[in-house]
C-alpha atoms as a PDB file:
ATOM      1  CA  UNK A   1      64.021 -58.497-108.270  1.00  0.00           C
ATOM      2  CA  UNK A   2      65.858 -61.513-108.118  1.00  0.00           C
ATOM      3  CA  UNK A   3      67.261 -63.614-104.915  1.00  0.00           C
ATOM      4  CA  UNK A   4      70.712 -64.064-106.551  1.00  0.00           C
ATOM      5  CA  UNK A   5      71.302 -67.244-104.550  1.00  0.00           C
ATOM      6  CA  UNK A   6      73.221 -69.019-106.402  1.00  0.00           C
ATOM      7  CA  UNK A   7      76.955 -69.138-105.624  1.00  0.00           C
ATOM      8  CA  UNK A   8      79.363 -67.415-103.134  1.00  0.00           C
ATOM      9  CA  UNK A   9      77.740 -64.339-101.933  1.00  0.00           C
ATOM     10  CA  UNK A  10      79.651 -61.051-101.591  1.00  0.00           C
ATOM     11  CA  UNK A  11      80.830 -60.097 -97.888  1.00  0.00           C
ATOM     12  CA  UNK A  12      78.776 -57.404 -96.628  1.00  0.00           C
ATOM     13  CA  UNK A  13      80.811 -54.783 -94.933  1.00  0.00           C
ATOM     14  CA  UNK A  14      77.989 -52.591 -93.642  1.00  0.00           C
ATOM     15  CA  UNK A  15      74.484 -53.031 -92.624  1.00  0.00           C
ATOM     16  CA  UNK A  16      73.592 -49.908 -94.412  1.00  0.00           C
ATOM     17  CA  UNK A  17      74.251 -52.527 -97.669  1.00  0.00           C
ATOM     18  CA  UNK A  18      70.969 -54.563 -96.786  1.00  0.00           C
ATOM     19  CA  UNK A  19      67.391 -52.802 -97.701  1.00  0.00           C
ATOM     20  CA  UNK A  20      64.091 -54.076 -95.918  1.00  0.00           C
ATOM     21  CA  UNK A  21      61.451 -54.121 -98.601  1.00  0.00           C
ATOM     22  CA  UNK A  22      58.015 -55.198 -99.067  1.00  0.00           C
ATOM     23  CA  UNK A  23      57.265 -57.549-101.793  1.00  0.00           C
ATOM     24  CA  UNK A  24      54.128 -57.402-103.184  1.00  0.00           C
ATOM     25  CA  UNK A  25      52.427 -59.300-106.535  1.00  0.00           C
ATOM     26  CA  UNK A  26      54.526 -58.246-108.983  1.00  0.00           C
ATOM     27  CA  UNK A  27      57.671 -59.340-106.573  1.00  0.00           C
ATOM     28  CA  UNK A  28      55.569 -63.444-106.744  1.00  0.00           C
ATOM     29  CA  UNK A  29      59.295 -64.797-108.434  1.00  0.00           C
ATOM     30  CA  UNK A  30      61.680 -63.546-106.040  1.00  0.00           C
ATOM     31  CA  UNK A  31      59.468 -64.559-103.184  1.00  0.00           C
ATOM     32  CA  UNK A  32      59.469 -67.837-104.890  1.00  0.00           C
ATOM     33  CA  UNK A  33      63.096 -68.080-105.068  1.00  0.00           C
ATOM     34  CA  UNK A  34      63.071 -67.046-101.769  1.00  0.00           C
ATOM     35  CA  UNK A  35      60.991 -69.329-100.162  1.00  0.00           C
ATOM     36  CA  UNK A  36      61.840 -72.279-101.985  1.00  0.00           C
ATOM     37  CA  UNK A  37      65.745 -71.638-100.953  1.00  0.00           C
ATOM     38  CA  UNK A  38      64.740 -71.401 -97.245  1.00  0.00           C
ATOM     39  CA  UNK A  39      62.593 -75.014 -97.649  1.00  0.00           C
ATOM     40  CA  UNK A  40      65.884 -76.706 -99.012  1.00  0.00           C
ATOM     41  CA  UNK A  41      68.205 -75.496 -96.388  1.00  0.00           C
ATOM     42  CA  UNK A  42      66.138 -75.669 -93.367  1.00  0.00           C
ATOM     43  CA  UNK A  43      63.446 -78.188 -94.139  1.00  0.00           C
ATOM     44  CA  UNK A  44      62.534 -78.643 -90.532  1.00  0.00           C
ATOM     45  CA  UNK A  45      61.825 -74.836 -89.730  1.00  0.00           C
ATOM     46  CA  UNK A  46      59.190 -74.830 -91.918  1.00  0.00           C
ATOM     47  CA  UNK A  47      55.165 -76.432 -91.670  1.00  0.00           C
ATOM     48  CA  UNK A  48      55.541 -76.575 -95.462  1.00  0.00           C
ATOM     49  CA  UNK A  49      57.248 -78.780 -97.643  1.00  0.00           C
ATOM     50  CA  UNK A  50      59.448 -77.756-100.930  1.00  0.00           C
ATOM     51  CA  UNK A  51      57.558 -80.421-103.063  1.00  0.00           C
ATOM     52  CA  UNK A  52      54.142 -78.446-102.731  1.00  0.00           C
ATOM     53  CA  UNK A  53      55.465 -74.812-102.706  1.00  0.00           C
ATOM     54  CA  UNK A  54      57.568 -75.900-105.791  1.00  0.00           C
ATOM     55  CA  UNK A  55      53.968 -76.993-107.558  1.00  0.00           C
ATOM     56  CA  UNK A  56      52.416 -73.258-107.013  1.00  0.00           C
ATOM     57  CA  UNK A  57      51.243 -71.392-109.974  1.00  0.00           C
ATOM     58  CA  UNK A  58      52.450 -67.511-110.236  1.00  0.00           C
ATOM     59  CA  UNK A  59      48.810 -66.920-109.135  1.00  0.00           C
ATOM     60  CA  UNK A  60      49.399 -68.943-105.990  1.00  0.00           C
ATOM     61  CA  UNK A  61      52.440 -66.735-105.374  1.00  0.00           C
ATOM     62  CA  UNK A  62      50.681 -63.698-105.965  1.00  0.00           C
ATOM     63  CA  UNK A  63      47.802 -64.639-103.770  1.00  0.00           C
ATOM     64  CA  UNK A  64      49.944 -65.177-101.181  1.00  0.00           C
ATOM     65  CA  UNK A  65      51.614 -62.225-101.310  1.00  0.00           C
ATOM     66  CA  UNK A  66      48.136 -60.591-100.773  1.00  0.00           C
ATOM     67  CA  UNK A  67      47.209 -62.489 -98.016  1.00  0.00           C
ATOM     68  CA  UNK A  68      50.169 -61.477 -95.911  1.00  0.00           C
ATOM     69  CA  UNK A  69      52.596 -58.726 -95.757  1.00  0.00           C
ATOM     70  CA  UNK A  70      56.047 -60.058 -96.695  1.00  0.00           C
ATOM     71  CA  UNK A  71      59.371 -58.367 -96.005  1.00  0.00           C
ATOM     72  CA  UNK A  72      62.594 -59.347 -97.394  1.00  0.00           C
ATOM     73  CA  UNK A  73      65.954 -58.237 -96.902  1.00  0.00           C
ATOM     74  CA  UNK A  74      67.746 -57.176-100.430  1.00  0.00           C
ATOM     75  CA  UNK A  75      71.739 -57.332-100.456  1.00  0.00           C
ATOM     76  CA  UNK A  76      73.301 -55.609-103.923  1.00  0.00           C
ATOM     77  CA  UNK A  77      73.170 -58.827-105.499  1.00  0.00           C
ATOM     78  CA  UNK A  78      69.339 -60.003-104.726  1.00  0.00           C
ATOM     79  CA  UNK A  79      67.465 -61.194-101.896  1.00  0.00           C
ATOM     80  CA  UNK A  80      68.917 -62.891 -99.077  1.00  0.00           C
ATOM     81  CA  UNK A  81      66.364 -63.199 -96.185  1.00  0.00           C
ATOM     82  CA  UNK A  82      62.677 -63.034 -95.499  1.00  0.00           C
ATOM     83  CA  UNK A  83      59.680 -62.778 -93.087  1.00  0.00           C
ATOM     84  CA  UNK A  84      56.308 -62.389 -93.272  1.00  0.00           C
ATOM     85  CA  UNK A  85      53.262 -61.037 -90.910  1.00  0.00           C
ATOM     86  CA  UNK A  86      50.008 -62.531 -90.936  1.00  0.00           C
ATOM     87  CA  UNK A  87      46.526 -62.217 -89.009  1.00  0.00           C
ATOM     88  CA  UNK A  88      46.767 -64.524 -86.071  1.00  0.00           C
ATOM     89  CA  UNK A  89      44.650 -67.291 -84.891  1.00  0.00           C
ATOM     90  CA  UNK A  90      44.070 -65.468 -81.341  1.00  0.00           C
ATOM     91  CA  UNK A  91      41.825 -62.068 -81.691  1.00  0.00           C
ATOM     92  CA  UNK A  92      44.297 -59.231 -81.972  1.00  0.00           C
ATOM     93  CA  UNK A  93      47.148 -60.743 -82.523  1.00  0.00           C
ATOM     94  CA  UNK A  94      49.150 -61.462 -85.662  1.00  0.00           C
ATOM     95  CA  UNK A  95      51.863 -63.951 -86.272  1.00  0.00           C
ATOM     96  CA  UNK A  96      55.457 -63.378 -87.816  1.00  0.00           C
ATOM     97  CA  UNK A  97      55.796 -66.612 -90.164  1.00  0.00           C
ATOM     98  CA  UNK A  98      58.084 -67.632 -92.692  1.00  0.00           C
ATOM     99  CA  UNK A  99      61.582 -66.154 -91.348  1.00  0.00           C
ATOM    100  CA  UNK A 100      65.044 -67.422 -92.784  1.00  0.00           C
ATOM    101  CA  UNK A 101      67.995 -65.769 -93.550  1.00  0.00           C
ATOM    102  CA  UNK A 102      70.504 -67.265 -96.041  1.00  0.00           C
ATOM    103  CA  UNK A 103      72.680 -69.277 -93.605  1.00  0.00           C
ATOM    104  CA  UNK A 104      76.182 -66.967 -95.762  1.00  0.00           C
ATOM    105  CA  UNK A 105      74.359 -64.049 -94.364  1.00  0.00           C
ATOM    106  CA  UNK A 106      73.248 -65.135 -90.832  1.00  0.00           C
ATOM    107  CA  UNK A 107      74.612 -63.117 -87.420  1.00  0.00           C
ATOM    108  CA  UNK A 108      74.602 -59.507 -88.970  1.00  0.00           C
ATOM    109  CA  UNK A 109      71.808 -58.338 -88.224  1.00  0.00           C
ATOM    110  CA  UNK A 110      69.496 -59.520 -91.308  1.00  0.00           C
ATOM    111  CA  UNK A 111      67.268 -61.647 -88.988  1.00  0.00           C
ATOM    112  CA  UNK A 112      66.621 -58.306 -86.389  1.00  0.00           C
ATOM    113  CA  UNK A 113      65.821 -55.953 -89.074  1.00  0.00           C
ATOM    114  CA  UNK A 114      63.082 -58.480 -90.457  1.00  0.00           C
ATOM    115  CA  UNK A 115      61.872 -59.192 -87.134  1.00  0.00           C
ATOM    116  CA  UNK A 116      61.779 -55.083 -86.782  1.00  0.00           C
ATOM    117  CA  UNK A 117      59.858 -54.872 -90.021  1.00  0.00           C
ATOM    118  CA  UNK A 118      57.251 -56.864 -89.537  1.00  0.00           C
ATOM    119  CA  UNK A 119      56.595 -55.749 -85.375  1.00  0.00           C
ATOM    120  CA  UNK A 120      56.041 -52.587 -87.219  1.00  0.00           C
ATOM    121  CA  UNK A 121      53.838 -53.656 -89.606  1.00  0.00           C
ATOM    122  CA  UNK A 122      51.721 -55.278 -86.751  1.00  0.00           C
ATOM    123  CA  UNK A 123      52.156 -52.276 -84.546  1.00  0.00           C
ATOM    124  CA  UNK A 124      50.593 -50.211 -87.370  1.00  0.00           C
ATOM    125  CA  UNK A 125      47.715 -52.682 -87.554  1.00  0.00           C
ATOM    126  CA  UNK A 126      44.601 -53.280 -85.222  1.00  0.00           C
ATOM    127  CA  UNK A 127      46.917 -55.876 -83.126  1.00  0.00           C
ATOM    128  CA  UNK A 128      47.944 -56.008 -79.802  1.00  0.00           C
ATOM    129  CA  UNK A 129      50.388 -58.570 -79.836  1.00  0.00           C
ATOM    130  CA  UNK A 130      52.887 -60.731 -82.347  1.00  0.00           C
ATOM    131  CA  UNK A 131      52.967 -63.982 -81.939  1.00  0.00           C
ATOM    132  CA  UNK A 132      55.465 -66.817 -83.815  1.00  0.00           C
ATOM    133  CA  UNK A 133      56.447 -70.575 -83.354  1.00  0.00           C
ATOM    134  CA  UNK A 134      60.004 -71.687 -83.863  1.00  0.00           C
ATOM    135  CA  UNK A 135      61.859 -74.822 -83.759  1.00  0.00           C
ATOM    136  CA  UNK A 136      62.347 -76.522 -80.505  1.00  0.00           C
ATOM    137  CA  UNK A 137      66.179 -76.799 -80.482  1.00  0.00           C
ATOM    138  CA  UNK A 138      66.581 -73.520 -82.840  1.00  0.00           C
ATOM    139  CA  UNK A 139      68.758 -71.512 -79.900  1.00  0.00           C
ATOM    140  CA  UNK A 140      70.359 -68.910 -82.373  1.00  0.00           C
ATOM    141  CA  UNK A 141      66.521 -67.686 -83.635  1.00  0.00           C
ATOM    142  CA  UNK A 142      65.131 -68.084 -79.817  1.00  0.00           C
ATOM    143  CA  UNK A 143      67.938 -65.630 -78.703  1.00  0.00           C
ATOM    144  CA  UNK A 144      67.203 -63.160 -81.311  1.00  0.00           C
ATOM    145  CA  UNK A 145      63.736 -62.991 -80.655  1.00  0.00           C
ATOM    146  CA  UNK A 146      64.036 -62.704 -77.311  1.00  0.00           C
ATOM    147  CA  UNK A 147      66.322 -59.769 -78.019  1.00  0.00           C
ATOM    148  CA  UNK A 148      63.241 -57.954 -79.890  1.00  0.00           C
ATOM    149  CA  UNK A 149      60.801 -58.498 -76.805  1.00  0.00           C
ATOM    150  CA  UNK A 150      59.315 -62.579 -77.363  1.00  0.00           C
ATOM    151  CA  UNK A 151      58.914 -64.565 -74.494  1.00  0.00           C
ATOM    152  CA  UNK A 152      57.625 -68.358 -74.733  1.00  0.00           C
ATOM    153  CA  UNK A 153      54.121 -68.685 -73.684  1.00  0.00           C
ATOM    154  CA  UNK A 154      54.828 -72.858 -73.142  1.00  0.00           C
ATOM    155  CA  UNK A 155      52.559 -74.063 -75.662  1.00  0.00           C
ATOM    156  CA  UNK A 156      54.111 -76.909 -78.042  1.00  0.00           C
ATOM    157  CA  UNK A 157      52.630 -78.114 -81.487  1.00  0.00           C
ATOM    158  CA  UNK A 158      54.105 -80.711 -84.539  1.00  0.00           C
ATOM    159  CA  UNK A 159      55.772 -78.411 -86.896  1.00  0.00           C
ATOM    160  CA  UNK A 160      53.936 -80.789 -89.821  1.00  0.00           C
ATOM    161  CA  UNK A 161      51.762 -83.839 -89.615  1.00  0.00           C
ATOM    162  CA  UNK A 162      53.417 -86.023 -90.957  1.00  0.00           C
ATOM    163  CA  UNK A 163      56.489 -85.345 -88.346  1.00  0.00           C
ATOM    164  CA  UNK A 164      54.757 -85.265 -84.997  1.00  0.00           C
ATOM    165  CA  UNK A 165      57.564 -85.722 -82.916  1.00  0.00           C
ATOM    166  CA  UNK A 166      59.422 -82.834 -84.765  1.00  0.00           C
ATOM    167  CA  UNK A 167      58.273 -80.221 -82.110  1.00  0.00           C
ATOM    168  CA  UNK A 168      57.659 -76.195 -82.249  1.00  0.00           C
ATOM    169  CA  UNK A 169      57.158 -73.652 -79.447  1.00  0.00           C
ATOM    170  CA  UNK A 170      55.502 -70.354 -79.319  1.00  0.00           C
ATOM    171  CA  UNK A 171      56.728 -67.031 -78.275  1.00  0.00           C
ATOM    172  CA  UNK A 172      54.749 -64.261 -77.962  1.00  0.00           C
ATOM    173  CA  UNK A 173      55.685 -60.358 -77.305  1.00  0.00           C
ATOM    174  CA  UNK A 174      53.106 -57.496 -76.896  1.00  0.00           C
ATOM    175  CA  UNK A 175      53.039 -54.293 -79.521  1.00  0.00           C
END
């Protein structure tokens, strides 16, 4: 499975062209190309920096891909978007972490199917809510998950240390 994102990317003319899959260890390169694509583009989204992620071994990949359940969404060509669910910091709740779509691919729908996947996934699991932080200033991603159910709960945070005036919110949304 590769992302495919170099160069122009083929139009999609149908929704039914995207697949939601789970990656898993054997998926660790394509979850790094992923990943490391989203960094570049959208640097301040992110509590992570390209720099470290780009210094993970394939056993870092793989050990993150067993720590979390990550969904991407495959066009024909190779990957072009991805989310992730993870145990939460509150008691029964989980987070969604780690969402970008590839910016050729944004407002078709990509972004709601991942969010879909991975309220699933936490609806399946022992959680009663999904929680997620976002960009302060990130309208487009704020509107979509307030289409699937988030509301913001008014807590603020840093995104990263070492930016502390680069701010993120949380939203929250029960399963």
């Amino acid at each position: 499975m590769t992302a495919g994102l170099g160069g122009r990317l083929p139009t999609l003319d149908h929704l039914s062209e995207i697949s939601i899959v789970r990656l898993h260890q054997a998926d660790w390169a394509a979850c790094r190309e992923i990943r490391l694509a989203g960094l570049a583009e959208a640097p301040s989204a992110f509590g992570a920096d390209v720099a470290r992620e780009e210094a993970m071994t394939p056993a870092d990949w793989r050990a993150r891909l067993t720590r979390r359940s990550t969904f991407a969404a495959s066009a024909p060509h190779g990957l072009v978007g991805t989310a992730a669910g993870i145990r939460g910091d509150v008691a029964g709740h989980a987070e969604l972490v780690g969402m970008w779509v590839h910016p050729d691919w944004r407002c078709r729908g990509i972004g709601g199917l991942l969010v879909d996947a991975v309220i699933a996934w936490a609806a399946a699991g022992p959680f009663r809510a999904l929680d997620l932080w976002l960009s302060v200033g990130n309208d487009p991603a704020e509107a979509l998950y307030a289409h699937h159910g988030f509301v913001r709960t008014g807590a603020t945070q840093p995104v990263r240390e070492d930016a502390p005036t680069l701010l993120e919110l949380e939203m929250t949304r029960p399963l």
